[in-house]
C-alpha atoms as a PDB file:
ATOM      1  CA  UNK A   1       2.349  20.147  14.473  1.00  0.00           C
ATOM      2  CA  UNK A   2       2.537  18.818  10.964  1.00  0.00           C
ATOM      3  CA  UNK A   3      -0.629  18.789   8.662  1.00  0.00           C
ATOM      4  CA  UNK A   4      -2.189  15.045   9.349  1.00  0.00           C
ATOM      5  CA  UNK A   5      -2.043  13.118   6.113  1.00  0.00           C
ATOM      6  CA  UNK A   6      -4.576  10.623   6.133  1.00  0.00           C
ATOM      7  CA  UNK A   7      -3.491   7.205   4.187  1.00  0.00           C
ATOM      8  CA  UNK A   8      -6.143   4.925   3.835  1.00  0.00           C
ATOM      9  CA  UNK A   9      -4.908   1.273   2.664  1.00  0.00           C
ATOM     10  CA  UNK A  10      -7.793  -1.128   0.715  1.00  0.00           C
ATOM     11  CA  UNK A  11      -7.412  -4.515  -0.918  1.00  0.00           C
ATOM     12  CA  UNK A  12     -10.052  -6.096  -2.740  1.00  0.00           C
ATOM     13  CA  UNK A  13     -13.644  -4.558  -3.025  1.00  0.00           C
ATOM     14  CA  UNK A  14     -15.962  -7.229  -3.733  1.00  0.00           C
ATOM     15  CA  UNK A  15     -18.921  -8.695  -2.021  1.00  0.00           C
ATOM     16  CA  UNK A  16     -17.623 -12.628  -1.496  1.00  0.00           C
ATOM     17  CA  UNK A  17     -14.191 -12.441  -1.219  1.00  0.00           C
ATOM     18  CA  UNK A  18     -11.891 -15.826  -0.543  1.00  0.00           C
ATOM     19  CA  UNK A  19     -11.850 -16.112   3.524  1.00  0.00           C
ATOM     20  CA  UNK A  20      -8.553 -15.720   4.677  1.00  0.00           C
ATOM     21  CA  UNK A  21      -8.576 -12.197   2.962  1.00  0.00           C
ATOM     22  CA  UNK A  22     -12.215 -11.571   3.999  1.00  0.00           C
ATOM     23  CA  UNK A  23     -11.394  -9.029   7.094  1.00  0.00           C
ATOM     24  CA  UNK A  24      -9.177  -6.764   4.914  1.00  0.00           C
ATOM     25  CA  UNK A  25     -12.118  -6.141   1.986  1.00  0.00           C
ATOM     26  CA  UNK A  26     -14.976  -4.187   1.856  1.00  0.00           C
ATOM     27  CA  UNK A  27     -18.088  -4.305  -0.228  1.00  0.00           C
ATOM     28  CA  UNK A  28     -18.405  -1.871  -3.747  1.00  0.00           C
ATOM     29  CA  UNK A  29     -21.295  -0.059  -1.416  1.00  0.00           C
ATOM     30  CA  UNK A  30     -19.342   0.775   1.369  1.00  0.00           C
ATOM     31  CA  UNK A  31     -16.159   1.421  -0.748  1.00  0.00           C
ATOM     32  CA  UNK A  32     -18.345   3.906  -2.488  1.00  0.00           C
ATOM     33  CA  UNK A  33     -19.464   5.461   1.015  1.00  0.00           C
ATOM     34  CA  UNK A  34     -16.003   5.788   1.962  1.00  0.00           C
ATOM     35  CA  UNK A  35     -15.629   7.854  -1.311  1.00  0.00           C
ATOM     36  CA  UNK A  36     -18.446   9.927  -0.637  1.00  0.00           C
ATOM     37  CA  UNK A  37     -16.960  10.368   2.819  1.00  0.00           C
ATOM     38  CA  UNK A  38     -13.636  11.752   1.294  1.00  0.00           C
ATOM     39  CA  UNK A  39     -15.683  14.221  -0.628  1.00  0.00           C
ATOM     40  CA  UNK A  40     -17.436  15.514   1.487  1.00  0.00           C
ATOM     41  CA  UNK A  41     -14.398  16.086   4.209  1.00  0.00           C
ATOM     42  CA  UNK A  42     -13.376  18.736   2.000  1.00  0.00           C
ATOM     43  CA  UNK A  43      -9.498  16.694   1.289  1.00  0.00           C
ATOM     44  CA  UNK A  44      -8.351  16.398  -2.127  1.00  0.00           C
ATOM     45  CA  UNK A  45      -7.058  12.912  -2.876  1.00  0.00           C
ATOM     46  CA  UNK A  46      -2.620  12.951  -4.155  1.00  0.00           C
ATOM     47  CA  UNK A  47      -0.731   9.999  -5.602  1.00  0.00           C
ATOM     48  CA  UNK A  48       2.085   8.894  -4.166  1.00  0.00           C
ATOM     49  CA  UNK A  49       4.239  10.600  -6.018  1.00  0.00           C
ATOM     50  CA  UNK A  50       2.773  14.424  -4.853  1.00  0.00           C
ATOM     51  CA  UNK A  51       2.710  12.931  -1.468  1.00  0.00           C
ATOM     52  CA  UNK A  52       6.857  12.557  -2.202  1.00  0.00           C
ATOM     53  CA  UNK A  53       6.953  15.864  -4.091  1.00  0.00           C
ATOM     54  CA  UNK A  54       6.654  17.463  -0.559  1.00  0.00           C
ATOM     55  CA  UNK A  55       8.306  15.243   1.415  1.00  0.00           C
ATOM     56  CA  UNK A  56      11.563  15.356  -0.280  1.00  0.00           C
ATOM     57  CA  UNK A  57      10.686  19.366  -0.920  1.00  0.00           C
ATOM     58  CA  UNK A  58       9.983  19.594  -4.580  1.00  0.00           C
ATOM     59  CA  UNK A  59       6.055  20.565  -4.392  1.00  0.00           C
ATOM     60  CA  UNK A  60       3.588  21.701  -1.862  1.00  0.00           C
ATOM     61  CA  UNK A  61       0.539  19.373  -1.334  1.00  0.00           C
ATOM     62  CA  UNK A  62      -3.144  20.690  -1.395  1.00  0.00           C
ATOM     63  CA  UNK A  63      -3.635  22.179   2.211  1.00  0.00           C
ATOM     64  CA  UNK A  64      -6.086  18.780   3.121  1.00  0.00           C
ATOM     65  CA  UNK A  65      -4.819  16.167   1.467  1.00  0.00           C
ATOM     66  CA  UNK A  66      -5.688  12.429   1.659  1.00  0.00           C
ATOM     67  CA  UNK A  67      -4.580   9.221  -0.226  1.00  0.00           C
ATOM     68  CA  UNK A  68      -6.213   6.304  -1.159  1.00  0.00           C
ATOM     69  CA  UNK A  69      -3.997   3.298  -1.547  1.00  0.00           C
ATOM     70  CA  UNK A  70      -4.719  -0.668  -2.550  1.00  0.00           C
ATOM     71  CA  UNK A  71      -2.466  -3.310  -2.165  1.00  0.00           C
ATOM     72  CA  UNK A  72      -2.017  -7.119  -4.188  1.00  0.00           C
ATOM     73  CA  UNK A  73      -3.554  -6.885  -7.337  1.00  0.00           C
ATOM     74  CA  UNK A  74      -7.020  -7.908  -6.822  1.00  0.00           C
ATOM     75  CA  UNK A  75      -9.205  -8.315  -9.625  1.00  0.00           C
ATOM     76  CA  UNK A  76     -11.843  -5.693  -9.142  1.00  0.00           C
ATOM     77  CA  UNK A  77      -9.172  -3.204  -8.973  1.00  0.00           C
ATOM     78  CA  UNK A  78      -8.588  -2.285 -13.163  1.00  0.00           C
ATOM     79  CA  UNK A  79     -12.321  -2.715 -13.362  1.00  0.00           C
ATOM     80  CA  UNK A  80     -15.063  -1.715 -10.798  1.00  0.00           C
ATOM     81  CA  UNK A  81     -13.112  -0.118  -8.125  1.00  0.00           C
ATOM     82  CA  UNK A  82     -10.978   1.869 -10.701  1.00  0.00           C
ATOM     83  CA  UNK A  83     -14.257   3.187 -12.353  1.00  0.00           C
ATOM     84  CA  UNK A  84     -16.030   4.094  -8.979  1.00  0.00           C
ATOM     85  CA  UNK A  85     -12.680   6.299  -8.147  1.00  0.00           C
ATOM     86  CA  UNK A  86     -12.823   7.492 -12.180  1.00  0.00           C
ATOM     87  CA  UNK A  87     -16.298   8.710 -11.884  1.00  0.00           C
ATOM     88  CA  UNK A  88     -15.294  10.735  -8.913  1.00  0.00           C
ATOM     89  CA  UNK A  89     -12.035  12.162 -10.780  1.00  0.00           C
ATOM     90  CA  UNK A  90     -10.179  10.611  -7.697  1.00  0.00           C
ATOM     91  CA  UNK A  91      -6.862   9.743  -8.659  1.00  0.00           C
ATOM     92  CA  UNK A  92      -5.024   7.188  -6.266  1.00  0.00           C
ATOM     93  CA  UNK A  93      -2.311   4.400  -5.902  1.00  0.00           C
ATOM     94  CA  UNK A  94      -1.661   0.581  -6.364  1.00  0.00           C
ATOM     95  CA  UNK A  95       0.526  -1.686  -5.183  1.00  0.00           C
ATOM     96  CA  UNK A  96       1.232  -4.857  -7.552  1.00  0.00           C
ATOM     97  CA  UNK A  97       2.587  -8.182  -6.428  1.00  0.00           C
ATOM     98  CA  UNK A  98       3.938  -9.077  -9.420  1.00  0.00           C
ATOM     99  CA  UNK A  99       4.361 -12.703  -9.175  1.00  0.00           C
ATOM    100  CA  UNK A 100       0.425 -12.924  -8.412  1.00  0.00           C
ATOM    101  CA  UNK A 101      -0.232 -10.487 -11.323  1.00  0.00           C
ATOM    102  CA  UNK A 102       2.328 -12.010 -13.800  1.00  0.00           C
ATOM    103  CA  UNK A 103       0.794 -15.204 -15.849  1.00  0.00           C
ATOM    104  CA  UNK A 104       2.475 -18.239 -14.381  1.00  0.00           C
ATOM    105  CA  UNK A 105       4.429 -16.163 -11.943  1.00  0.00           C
ATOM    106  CA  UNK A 106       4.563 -17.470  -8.387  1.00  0.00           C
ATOM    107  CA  UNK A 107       3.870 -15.935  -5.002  1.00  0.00           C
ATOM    108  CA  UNK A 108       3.081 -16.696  -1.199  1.00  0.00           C
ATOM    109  CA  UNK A 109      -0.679 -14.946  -1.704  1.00  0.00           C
ATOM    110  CA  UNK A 110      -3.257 -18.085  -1.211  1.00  0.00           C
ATOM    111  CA  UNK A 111      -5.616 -18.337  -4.196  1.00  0.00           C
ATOM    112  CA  UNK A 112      -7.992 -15.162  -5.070  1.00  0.00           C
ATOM    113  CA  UNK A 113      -8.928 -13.522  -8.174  1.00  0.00           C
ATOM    114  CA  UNK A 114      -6.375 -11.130  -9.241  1.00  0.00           C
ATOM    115  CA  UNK A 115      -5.827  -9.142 -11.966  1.00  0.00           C
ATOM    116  CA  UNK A 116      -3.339  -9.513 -14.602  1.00  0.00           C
ATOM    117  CA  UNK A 117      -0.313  -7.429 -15.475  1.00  0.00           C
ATOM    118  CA  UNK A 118      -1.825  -6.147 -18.396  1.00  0.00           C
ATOM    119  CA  UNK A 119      -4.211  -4.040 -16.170  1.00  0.00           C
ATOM    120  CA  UNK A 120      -1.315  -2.110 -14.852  1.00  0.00           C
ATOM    121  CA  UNK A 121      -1.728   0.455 -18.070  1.00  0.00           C
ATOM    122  CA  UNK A 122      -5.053   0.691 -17.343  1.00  0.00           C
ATOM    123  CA  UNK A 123      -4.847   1.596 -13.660  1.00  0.00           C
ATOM    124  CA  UNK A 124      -2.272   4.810 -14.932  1.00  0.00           C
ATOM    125  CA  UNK A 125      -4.929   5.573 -17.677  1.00  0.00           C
ATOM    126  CA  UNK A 126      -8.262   5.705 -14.792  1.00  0.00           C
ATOM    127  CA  UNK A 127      -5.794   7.758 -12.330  1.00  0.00           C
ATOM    128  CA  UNK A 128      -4.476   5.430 -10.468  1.00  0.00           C
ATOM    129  CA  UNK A 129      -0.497   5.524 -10.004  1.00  0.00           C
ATOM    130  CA  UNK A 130       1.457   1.961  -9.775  1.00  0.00           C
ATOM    131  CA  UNK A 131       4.068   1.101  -7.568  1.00  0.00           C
ATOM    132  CA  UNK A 132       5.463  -2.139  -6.359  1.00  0.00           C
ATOM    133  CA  UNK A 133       4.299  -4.733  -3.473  1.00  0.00           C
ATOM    134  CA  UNK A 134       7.569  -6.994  -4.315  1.00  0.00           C
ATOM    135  CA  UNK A 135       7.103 -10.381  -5.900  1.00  0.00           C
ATOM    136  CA  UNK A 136       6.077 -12.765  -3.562  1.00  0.00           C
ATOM    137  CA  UNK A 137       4.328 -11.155  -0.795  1.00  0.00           C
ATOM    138  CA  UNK A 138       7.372 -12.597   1.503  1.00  0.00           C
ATOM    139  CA  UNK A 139       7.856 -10.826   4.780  1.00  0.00           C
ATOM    140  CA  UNK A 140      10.558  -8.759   3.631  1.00  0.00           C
ATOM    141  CA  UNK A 141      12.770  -7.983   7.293  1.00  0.00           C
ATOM    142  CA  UNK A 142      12.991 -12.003   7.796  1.00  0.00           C
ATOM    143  CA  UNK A 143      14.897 -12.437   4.177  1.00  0.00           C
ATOM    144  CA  UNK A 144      18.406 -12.355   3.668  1.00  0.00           C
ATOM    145  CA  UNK A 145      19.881  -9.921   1.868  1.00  0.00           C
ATOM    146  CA  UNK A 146      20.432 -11.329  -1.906  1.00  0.00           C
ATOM    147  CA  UNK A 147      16.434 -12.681  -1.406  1.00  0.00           C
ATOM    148  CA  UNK A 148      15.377  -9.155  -0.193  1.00  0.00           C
ATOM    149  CA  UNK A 149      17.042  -7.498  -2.990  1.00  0.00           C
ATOM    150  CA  UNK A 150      15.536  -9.610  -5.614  1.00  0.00           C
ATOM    151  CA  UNK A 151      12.457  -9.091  -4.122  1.00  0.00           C
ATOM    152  CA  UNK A 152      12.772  -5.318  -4.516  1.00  0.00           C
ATOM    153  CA  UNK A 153      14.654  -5.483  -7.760  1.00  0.00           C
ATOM    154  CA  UNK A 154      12.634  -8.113  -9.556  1.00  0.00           C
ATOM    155  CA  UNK A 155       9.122  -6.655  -9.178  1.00  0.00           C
ATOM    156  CA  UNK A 156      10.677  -2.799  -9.818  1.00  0.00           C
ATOM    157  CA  UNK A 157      11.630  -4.217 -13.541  1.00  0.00           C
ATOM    158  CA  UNK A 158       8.835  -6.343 -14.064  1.00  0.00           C
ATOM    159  CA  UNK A 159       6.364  -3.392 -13.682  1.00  0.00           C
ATOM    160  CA  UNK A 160       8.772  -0.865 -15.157  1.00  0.00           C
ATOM    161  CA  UNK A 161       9.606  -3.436 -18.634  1.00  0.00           C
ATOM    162  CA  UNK A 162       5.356  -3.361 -18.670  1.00  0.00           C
ATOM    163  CA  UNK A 163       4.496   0.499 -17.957  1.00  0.00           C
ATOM    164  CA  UNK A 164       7.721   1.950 -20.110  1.00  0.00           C
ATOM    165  CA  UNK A 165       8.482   4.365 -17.092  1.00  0.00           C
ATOM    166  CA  UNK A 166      10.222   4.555 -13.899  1.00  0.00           C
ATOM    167  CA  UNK A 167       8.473   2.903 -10.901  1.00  0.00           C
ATOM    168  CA  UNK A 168      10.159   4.583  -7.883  1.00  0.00           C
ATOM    169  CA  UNK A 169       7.171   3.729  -4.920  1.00  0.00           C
ATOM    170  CA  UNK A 170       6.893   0.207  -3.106  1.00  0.00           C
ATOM    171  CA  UNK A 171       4.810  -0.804   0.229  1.00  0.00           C
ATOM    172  CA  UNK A 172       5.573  -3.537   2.380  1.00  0.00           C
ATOM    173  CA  UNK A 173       3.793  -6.483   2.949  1.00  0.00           C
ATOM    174  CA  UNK A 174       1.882  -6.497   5.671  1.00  0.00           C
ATOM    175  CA  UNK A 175       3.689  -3.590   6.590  1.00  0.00           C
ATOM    176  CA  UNK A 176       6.867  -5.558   7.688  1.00  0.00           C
ATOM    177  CA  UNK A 177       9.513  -3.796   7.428  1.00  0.00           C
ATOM    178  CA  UNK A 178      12.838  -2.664   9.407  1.00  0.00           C
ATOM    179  CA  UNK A 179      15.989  -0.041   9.365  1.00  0.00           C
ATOM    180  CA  UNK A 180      17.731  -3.366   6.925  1.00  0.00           C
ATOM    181  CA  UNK A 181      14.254  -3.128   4.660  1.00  0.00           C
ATOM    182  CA  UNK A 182      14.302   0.260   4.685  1.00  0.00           C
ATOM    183  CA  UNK A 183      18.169   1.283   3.749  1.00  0.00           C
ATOM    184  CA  UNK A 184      17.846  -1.764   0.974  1.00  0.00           C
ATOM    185  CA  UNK A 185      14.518  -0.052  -0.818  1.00  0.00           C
ATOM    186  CA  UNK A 186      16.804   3.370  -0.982  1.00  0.00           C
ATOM    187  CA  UNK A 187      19.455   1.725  -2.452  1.00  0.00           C
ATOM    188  CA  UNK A 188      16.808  -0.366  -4.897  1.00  0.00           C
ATOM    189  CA  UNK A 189      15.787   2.726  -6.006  1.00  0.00           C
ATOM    190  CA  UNK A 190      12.513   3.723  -4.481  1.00  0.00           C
ATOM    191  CA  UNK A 191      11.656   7.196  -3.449  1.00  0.00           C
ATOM    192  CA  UNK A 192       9.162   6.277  -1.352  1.00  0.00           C
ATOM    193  CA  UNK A 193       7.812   2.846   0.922  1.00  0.00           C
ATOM    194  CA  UNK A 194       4.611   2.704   3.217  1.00  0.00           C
ATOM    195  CA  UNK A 195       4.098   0.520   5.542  1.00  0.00           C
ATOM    196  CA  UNK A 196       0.798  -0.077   7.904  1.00  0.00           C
ATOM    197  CA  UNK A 197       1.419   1.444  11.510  1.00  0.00           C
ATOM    198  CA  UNK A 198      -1.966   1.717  11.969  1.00  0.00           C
ATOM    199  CA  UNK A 199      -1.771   5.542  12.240  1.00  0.00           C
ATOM    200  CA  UNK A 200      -2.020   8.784  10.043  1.00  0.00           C
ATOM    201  CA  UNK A 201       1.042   9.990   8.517  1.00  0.00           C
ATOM    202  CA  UNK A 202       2.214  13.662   8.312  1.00  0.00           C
ATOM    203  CA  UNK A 203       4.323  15.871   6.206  1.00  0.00           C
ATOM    204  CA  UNK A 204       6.494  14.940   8.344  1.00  0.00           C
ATOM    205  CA  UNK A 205       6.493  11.252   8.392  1.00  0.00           C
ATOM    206  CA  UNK A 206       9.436   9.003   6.936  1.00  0.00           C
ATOM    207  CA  UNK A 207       9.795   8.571   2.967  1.00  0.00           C
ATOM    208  CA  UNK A 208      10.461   5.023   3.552  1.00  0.00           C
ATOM    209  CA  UNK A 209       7.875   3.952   6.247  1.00  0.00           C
ATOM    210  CA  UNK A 210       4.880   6.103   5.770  1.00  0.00           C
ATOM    211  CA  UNK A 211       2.469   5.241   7.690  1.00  0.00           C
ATOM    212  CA  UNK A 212      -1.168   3.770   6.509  1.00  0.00           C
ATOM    213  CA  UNK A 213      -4.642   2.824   8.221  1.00  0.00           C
ATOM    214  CA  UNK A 214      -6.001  -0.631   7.379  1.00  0.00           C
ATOM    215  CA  UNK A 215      -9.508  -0.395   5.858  1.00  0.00           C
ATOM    216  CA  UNK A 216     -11.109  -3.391   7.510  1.00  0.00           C
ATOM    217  CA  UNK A 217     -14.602  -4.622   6.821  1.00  0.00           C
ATOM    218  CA  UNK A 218     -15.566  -4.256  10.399  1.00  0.00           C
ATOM    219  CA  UNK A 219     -14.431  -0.695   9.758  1.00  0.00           C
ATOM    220  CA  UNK A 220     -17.702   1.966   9.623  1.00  0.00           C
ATOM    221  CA  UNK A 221     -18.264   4.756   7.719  1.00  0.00           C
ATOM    222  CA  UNK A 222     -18.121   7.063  11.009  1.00  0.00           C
ATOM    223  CA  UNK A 223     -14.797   5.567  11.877  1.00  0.00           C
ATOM    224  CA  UNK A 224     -13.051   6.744   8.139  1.00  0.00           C
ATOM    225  CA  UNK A 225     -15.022  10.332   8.849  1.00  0.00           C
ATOM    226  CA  UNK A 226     -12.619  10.328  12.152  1.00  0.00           C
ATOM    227  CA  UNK A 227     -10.200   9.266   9.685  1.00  0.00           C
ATOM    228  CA  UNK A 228     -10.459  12.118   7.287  1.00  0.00           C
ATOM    229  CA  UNK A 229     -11.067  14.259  10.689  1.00  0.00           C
ATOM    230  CA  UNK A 230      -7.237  13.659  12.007  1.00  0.00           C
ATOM    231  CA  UNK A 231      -8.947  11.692  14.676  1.00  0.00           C
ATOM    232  CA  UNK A 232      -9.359   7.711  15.408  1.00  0.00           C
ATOM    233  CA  UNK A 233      -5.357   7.208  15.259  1.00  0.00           C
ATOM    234  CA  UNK A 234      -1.955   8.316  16.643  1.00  0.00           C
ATOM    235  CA  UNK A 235       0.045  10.418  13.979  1.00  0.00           C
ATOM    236  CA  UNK A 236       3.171   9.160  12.338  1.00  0.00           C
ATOM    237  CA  UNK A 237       6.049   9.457  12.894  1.00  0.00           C
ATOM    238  CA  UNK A 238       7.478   7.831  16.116  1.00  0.00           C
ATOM    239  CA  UNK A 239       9.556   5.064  17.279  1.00  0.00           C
ATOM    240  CA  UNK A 240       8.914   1.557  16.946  1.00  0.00           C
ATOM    241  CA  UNK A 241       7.737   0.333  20.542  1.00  0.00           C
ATOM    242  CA  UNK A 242       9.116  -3.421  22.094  1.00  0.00           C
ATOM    243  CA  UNK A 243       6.705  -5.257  21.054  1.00  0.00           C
ATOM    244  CA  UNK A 244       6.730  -4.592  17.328  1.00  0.00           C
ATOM    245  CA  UNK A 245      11.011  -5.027  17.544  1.00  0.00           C
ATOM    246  CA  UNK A 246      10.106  -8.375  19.398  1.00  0.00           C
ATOM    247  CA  UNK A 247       7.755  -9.562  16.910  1.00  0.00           C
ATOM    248  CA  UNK A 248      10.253  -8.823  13.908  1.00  0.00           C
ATOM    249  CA  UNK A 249      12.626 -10.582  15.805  1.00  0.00           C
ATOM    250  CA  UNK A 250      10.340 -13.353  16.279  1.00  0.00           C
ATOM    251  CA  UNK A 251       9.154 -13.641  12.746  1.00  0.00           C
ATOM    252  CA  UNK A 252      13.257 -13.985  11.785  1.00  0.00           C
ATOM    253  CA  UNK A 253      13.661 -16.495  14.046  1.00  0.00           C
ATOM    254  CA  UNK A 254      11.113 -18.603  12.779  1.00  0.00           C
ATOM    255  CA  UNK A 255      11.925 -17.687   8.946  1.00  0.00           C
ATOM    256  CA  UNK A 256      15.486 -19.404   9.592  1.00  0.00           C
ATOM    257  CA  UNK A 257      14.030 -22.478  10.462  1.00  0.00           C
ATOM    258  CA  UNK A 258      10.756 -23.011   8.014  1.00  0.00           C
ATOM    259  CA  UNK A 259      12.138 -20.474   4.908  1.00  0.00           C
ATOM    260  CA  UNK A 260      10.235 -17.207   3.696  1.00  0.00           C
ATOM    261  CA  UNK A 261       6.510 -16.761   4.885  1.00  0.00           C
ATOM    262  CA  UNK A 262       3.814 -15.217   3.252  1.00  0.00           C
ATOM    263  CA  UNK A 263       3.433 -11.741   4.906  1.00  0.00           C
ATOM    264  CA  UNK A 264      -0.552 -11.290   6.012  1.00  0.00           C
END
């Protein structure tokens, strides 16, 4: 069996978050146990980019690795959370919507504090690799195909014009994806994609849906130690089951009547 590649997937780390993002946060003390819990499992944290050094056969990884990932844009995330991984020398990787993170730019995220595109710099200075989230948040296999591509296109310049480097990584809203999503972000130019699946990945998982784990509040320390264990979760990759291709299929159905949705 492959080496289990634990990818752990945070948004905002603050204590009062806005509500309808409240379940996917945690709190700056239990983000900081969750650190402690990494260290002490004895895996060395990888960007994105290492994680795609090996699976595209350029560089081995660590033998234990792990990443830590964070999606949006949130405020705390050039600030408190990037010190807390800084102090730890834990480098890791962020996701930007760009039209939440751009001033006057325009997305489907409901109101939160979010951090502005001039962070991105300072995320690559702390350790913290950028990639793209798209522009709006939209749930990416219910567009059509010139919407999709802008989507992927758009937010890949926007963050490239601002970092003055290539910016070949991008994760799904929500996770949403499908074989379209996937053979468009190839041909947009991204090496890599994650997605959610709820389940570890592998050095053997799929450049273009690797899978993630959902950090929820709920979530206990214990329950990332199983994490960080190989435990607590099926390992990536595998098939899409019937009810996920039914879902998609819903989703589409309902996009053609009432537009683009906001993926969450």
């Amino acid at each position: 069996m492959s080496p289990v590649v634990p990818v752990l997937l945070y948004h905002a780390v603050m204590d009062d978050p806005p509500a309808w993002i409240a379940e996917f946060t945690v709190t700056p003390k239990a983000f900081a146990a969750h650190l402690d819990a990494v260290a002490d499992s004895g895996r060395t944290p990888v960007t994105i980019s290492a994680f795609a050094d090996r699976l595209v056969g350029r560089a081995p990884l660590p033998p234990r690795p792990v990443l830590l990932t964070f999606d949006d844009g949130f405020a705390d995330l050039p600030g408190p959370t990037a010190d807390l991984l800084a102090a730890r020398e834990m480098p890791a990787t962020a996701y930007l919507t760009t039209g939440a993170v751009v001033p006057g730019g325009r997305s489907l995220l409901p109101p939160a504090p979010m951090m502005t595109l001039d962070g991105a710099a300072r995320l690559e200075q702390a350790g913290v690799e950028v990639g793209s989230h798209t522009v709006t948040h939209a749930q990416l296999d219910t567009l059509t195909a010139p919407r999709l591509r802008a989507e992927l296109l758009d937010s890949k310049a926007v963050l490239e014009d601002a970092l003055g480097h290539p910016v070949p990584h991008l994760a799904y809203p929500h996770g949403y994806n499908s074989p379209r999503v996937r053979a468009a972000a190839a041909r947009a130019g991204y090496e890599t994609a994650t997605a959610v699946r709820h389940a570890l990945s592998s050095e053997r998982d799929e450049r273009h849906r690797i899978a993630r784990l959902i950090v929820r509040r709920g979530h206990t320390v214990a329950e990332v130690r199983a994490w960080l264990a190989g435990d607590g979760a099926r390992v990536a990759p595998y098939r899409d089951g019937p009810r996920t291709v039914a879902w998609r299929w819903y989703r589409r159905g309902r996009a053609a009547l009432r537009g683009p949705e906001f993926a969450g």
